[in-house]
C-alpha atoms as a PDB file:
ATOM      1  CA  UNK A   1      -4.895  35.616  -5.375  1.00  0.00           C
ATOM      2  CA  UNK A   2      -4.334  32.282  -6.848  1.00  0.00           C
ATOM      3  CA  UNK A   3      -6.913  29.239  -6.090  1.00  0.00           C
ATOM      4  CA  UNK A   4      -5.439  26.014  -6.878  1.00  0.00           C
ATOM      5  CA  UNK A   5      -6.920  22.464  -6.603  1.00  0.00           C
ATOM      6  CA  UNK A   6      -5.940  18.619  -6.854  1.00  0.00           C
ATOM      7  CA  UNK A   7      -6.333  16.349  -9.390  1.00  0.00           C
ATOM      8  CA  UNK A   8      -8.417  13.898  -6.578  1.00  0.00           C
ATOM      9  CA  UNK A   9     -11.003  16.822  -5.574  1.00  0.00           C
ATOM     10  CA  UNK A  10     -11.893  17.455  -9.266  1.00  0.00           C
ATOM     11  CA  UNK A  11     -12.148  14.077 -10.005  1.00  0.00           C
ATOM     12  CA  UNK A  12     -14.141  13.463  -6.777  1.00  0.00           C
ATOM     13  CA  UNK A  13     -16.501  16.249  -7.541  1.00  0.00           C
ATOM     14  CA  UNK A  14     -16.995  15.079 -11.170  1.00  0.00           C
ATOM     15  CA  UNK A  15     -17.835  11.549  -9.674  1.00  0.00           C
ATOM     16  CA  UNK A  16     -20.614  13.234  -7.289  1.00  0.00           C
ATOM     17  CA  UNK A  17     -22.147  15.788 -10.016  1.00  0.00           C
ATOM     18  CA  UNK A  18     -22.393  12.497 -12.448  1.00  0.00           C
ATOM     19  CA  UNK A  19     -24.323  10.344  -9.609  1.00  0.00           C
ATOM     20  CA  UNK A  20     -26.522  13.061  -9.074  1.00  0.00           C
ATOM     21  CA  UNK A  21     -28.120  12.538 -12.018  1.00  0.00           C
ATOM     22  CA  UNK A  22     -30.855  10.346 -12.796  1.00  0.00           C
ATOM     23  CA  UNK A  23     -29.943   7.205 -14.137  1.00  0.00           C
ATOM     24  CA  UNK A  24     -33.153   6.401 -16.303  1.00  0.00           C
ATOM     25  CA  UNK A  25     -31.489   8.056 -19.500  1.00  0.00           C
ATOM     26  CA  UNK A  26     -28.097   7.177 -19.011  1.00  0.00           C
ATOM     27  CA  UNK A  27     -26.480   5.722 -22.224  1.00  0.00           C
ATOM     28  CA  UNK A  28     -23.332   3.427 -22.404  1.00  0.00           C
ATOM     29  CA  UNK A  29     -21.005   5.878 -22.922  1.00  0.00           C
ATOM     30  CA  UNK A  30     -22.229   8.058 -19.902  1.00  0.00           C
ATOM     31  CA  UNK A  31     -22.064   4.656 -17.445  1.00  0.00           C
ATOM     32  CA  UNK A  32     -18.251   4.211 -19.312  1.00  0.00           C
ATOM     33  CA  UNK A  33     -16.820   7.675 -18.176  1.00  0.00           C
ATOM     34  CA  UNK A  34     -18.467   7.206 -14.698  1.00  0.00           C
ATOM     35  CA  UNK A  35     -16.707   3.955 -14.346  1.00  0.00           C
ATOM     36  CA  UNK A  36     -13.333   5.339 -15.749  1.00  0.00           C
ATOM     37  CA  UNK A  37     -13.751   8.533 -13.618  1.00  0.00           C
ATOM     38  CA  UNK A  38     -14.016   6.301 -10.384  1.00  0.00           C
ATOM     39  CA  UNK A  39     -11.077   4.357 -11.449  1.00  0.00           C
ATOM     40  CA  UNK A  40      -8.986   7.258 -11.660  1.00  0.00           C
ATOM     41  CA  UNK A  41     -10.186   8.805  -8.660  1.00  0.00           C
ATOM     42  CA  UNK A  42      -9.291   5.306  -6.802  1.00  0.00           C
ATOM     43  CA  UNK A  43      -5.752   5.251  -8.481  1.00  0.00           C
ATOM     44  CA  UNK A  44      -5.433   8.922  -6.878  1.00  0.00           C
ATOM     45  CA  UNK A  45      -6.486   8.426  -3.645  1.00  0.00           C
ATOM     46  CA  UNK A  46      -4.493   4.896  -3.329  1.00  0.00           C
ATOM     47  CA  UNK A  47      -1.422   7.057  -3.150  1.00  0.00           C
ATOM     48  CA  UNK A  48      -1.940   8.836  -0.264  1.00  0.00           C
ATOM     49  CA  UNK A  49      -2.624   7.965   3.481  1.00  0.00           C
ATOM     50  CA  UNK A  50      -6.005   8.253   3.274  1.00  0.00           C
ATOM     51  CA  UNK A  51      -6.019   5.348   0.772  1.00  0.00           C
ATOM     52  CA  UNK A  52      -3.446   3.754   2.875  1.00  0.00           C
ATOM     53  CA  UNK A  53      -6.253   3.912   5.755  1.00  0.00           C
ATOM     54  CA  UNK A  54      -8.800   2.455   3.681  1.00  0.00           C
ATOM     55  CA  UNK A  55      -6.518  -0.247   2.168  1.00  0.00           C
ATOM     56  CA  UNK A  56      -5.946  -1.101   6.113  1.00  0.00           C
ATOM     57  CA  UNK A  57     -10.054  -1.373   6.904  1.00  0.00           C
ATOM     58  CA  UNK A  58     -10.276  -3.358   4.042  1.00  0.00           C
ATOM     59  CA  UNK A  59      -7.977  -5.826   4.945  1.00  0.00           C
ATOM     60  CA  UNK A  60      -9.240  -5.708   8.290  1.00  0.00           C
ATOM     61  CA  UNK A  61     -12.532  -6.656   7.063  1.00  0.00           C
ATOM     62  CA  UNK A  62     -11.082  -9.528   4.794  1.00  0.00           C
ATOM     63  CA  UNK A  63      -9.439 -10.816   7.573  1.00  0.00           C
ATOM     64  CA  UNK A  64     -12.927 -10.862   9.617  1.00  0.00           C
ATOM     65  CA  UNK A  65     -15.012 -12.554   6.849  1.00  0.00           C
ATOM     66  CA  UNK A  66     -12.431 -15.368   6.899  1.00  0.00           C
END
């Protein structure tokens, strides 16, 4: 049996297991990697339709602010 997993759902549960933790401690470095990390993951997700759904709210919300 082979178990196989995307490069979004790692990088989506490495975004959650960092947040968990408490931020009191946290030293540059750590708050880099978390912000890199959820710039990848938004790269990722951008190119598929559930970031083509969320592209579309946003805009729809843009469009309501204005």
């Amino acid at each position: 049996m082979e178990y196989t997993i995307s490069a979004t759902a790692f990088v989506a549960i490495l975004i959650v297991v960092r947040l968990r933790r408490r931020t009191e401690a946290r030293r540059r470095t750590d708050e880099a990697f978390t912000v890199f990390t959820g710039v990848v993951f938004g790269v990722l997700i951008a190119a598929t339709a559930g970031g083509d759904a969320i592209r579309q709210l946003v805009g729809i919300a843009a469009d309501a602010t204005h």
